[in-house]
PDB file of N, CA and C in Angstrom:
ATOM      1  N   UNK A   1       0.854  -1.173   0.000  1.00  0.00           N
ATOM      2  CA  UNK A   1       0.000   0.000   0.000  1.00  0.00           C
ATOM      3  C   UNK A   1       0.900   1.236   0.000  1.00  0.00           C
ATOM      4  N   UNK A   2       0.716   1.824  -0.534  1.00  0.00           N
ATOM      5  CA  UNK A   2       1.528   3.447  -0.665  1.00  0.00           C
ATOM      6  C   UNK A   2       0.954   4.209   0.201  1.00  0.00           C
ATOM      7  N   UNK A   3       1.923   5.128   0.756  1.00  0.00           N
ATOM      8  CA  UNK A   3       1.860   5.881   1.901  1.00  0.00           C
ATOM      9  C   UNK A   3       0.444   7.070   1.508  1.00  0.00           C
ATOM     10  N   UNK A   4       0.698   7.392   0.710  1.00  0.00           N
ATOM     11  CA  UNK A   4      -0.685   8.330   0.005  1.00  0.00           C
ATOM     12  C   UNK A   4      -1.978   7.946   0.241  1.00  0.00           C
ATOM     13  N   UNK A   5      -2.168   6.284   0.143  1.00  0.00           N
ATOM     14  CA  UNK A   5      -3.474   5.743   0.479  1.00  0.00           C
ATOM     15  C   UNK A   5      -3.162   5.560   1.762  1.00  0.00           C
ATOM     16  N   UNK A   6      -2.352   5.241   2.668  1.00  0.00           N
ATOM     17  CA  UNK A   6      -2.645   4.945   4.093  1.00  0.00           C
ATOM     18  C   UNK A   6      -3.055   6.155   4.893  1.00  0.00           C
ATOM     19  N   UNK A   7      -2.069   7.424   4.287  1.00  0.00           N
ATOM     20  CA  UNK A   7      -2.732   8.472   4.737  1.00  0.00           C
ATOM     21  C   UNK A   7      -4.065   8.740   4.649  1.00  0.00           C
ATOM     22  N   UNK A   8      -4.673   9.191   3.287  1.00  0.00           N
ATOM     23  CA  UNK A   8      -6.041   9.261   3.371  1.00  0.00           C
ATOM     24  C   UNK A   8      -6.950   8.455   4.179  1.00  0.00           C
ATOM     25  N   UNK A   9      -6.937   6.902   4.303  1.00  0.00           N
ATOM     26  CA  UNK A   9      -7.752   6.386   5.315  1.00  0.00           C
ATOM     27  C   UNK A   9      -7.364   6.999   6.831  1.00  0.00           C
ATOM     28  N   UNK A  10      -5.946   7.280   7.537  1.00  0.00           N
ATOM     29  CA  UNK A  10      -5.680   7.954   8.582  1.00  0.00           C
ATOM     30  C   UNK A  10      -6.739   9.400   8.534  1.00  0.00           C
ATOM     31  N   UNK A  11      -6.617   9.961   7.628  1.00  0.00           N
ATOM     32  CA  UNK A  11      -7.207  11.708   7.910  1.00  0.00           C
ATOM     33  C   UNK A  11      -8.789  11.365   7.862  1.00  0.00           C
ATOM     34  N   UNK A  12      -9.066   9.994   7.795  1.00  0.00           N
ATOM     35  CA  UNK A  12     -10.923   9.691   7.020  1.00  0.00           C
ATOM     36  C   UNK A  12     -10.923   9.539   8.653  1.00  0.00           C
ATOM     37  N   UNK A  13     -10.345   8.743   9.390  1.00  0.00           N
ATOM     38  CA  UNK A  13     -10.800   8.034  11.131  1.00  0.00           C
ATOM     39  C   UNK A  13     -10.393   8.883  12.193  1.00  0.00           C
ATOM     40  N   UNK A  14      -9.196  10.064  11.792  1.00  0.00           N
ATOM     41  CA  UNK A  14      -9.058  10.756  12.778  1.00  0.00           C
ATOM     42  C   UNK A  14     -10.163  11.757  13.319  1.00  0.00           C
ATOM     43  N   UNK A  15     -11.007  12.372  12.193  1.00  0.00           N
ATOM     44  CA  UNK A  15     -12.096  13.348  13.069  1.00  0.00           C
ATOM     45  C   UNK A  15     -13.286  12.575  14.202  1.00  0.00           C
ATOM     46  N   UNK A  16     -12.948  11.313  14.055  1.00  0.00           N
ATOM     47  CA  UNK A  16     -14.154  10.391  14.791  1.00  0.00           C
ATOM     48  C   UNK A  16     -13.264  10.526  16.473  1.00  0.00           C
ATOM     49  N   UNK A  17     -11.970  10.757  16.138  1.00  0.00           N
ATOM     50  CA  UNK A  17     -11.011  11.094  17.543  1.00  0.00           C
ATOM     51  C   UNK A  17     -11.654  12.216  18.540  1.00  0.00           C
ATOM     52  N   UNK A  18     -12.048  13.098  17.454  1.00  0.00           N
ATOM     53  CA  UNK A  18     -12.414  14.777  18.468  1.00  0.00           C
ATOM     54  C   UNK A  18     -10.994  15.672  18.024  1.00  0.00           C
ATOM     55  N   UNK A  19     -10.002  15.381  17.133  1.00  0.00           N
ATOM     56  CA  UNK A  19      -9.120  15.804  17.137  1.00  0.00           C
ATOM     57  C   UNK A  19      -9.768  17.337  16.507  1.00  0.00           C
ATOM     58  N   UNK A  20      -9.778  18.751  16.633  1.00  0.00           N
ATOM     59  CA  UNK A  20      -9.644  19.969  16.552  1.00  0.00           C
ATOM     60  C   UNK A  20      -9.670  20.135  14.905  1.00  0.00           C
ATOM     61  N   UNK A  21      -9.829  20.559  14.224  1.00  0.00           N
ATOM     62  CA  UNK A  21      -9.879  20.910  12.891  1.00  0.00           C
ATOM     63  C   UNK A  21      -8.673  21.308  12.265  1.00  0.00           C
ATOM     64  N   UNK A  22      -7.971  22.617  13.316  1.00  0.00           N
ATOM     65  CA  UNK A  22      -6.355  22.370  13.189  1.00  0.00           C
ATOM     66  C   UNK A  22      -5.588  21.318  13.634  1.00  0.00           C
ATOM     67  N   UNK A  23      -5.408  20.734  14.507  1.00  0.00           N
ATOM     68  CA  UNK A  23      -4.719  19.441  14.431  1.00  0.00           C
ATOM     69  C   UNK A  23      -4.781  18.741  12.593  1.00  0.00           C
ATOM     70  N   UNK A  24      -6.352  18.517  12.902  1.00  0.00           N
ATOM     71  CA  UNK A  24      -6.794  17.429  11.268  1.00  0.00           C
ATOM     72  C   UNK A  24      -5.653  18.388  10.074  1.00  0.00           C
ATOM     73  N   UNK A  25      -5.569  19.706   9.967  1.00  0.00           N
ATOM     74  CA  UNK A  25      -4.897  20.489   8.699  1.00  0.00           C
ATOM     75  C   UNK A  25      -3.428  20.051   9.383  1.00  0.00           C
ATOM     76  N   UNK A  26      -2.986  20.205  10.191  1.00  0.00           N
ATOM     77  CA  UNK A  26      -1.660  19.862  10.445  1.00  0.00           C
ATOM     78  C   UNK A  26      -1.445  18.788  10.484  1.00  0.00           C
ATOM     79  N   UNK A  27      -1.978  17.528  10.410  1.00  0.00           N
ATOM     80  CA  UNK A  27      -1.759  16.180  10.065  1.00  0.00           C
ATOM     81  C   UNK A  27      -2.016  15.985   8.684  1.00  0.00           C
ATOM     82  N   UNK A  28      -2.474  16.435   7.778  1.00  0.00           N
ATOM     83  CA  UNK A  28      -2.907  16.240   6.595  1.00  0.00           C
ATOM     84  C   UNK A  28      -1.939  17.372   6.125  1.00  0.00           C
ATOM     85  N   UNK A  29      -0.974  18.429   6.785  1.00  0.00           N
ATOM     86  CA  UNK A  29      -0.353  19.223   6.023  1.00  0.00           C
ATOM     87  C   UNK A  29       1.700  18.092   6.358  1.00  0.00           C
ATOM     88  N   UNK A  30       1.814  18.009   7.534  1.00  0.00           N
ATOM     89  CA  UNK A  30       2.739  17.016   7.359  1.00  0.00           C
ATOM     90  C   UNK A  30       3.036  15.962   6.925  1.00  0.00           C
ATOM     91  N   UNK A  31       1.875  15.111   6.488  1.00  0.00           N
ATOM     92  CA  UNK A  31       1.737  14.002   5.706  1.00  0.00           C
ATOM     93  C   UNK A  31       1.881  13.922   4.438  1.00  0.00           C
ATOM     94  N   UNK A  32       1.482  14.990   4.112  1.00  0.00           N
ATOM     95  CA  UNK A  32       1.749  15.508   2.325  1.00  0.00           C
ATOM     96  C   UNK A  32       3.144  15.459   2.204  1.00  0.00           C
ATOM     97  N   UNK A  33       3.672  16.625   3.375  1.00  0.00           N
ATOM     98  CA  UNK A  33       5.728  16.811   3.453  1.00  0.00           C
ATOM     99  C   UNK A  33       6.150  15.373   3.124  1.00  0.00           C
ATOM    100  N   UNK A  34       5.625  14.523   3.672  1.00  0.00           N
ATOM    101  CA  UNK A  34       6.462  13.408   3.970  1.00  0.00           C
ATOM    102  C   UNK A  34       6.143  12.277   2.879  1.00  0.00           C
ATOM    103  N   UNK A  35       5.145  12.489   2.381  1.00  0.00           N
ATOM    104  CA  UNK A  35       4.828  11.559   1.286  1.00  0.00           C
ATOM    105  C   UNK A  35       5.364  12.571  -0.169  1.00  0.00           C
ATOM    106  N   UNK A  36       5.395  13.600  -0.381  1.00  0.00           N
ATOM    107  CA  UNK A  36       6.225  14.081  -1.279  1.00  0.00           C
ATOM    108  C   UNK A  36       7.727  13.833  -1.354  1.00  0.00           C
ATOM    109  N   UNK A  37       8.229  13.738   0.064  1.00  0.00           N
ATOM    110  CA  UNK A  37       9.537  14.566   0.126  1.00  0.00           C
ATOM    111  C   UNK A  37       9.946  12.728  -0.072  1.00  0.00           C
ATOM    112  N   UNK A  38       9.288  12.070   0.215  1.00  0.00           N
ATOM    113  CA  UNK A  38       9.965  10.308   0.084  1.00  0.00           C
ATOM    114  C   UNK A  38       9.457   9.879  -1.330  1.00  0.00           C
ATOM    115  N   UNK A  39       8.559  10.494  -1.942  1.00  0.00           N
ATOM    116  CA  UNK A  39       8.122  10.287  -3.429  1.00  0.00           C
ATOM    117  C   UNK A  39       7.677   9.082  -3.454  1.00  0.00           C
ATOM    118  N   UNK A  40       6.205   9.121  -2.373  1.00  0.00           N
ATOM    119  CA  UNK A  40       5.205   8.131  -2.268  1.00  0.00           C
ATOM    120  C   UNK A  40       5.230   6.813  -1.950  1.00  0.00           C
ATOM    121  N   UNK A  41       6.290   6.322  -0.956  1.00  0.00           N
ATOM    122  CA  UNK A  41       6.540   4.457  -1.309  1.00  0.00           C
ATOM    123  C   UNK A  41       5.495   4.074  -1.066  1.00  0.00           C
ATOM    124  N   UNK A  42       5.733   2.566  -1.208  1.00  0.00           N
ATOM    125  CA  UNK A  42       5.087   1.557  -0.328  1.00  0.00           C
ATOM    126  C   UNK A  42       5.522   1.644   1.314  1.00  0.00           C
ATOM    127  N   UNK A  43       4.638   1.420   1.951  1.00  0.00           N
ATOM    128  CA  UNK A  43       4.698   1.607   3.366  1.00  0.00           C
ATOM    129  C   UNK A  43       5.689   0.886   4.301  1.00  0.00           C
ATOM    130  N   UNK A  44       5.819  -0.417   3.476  1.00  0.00           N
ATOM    131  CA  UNK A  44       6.689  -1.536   3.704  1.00  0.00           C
ATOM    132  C   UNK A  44       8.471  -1.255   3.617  1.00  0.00           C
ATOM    133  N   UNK A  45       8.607  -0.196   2.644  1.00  0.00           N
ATOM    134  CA  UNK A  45       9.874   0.612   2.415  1.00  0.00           C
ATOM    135  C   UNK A  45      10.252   1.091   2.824  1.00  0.00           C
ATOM    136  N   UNK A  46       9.993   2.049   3.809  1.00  0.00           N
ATOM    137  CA  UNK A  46       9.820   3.055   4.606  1.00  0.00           C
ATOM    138  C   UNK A  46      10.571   2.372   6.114  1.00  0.00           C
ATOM    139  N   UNK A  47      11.628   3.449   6.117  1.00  0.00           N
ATOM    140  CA  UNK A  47      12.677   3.070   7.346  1.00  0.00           C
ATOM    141  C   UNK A  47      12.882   3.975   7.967  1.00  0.00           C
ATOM    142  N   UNK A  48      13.227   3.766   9.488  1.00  0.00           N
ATOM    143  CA  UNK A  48      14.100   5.272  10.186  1.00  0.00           C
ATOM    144  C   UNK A  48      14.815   5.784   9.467  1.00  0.00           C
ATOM    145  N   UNK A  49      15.393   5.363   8.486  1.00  0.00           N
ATOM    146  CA  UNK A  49      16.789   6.094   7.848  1.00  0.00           C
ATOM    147  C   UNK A  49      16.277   7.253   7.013  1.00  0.00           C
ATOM    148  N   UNK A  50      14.906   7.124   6.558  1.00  0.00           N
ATOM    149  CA  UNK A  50      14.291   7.996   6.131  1.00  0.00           C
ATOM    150  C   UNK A  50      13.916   9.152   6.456  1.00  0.00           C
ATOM    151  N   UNK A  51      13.877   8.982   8.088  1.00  0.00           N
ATOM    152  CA  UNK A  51      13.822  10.294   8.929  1.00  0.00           C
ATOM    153  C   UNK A  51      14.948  10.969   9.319  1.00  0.00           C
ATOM    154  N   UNK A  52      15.857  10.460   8.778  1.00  0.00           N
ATOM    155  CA  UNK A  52      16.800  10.877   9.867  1.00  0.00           C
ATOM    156  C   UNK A  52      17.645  12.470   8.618  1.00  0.00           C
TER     157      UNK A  52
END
């Protein structure tokens, strides 16, 4: 699964949290960073080394 689709189901279940509307834009605005800036893997790809 690519990080792009795992996100979207994440930003679909988080408002059922109560999470704030800004929180929801700041999770959906860092998630973009991070799925751009790694150029979308599979989820399975995806290592600490990536963060670092």
């Amino acid at each position: 699964m690519k990080l792009s689709r795992a996100t979207r189901g994440f930003l679909l279940v988080r408002p059922a949290d109560g999470l704030s509307p800004n929180a929801l834009i700041d999770y959906e605005r860092t998630l973009r960073r991070v799925t751009e800036t790694l150029n979308d893997p599979e989820l399975e790809a995806i290592t600490t080394d990536d963060f670092r």
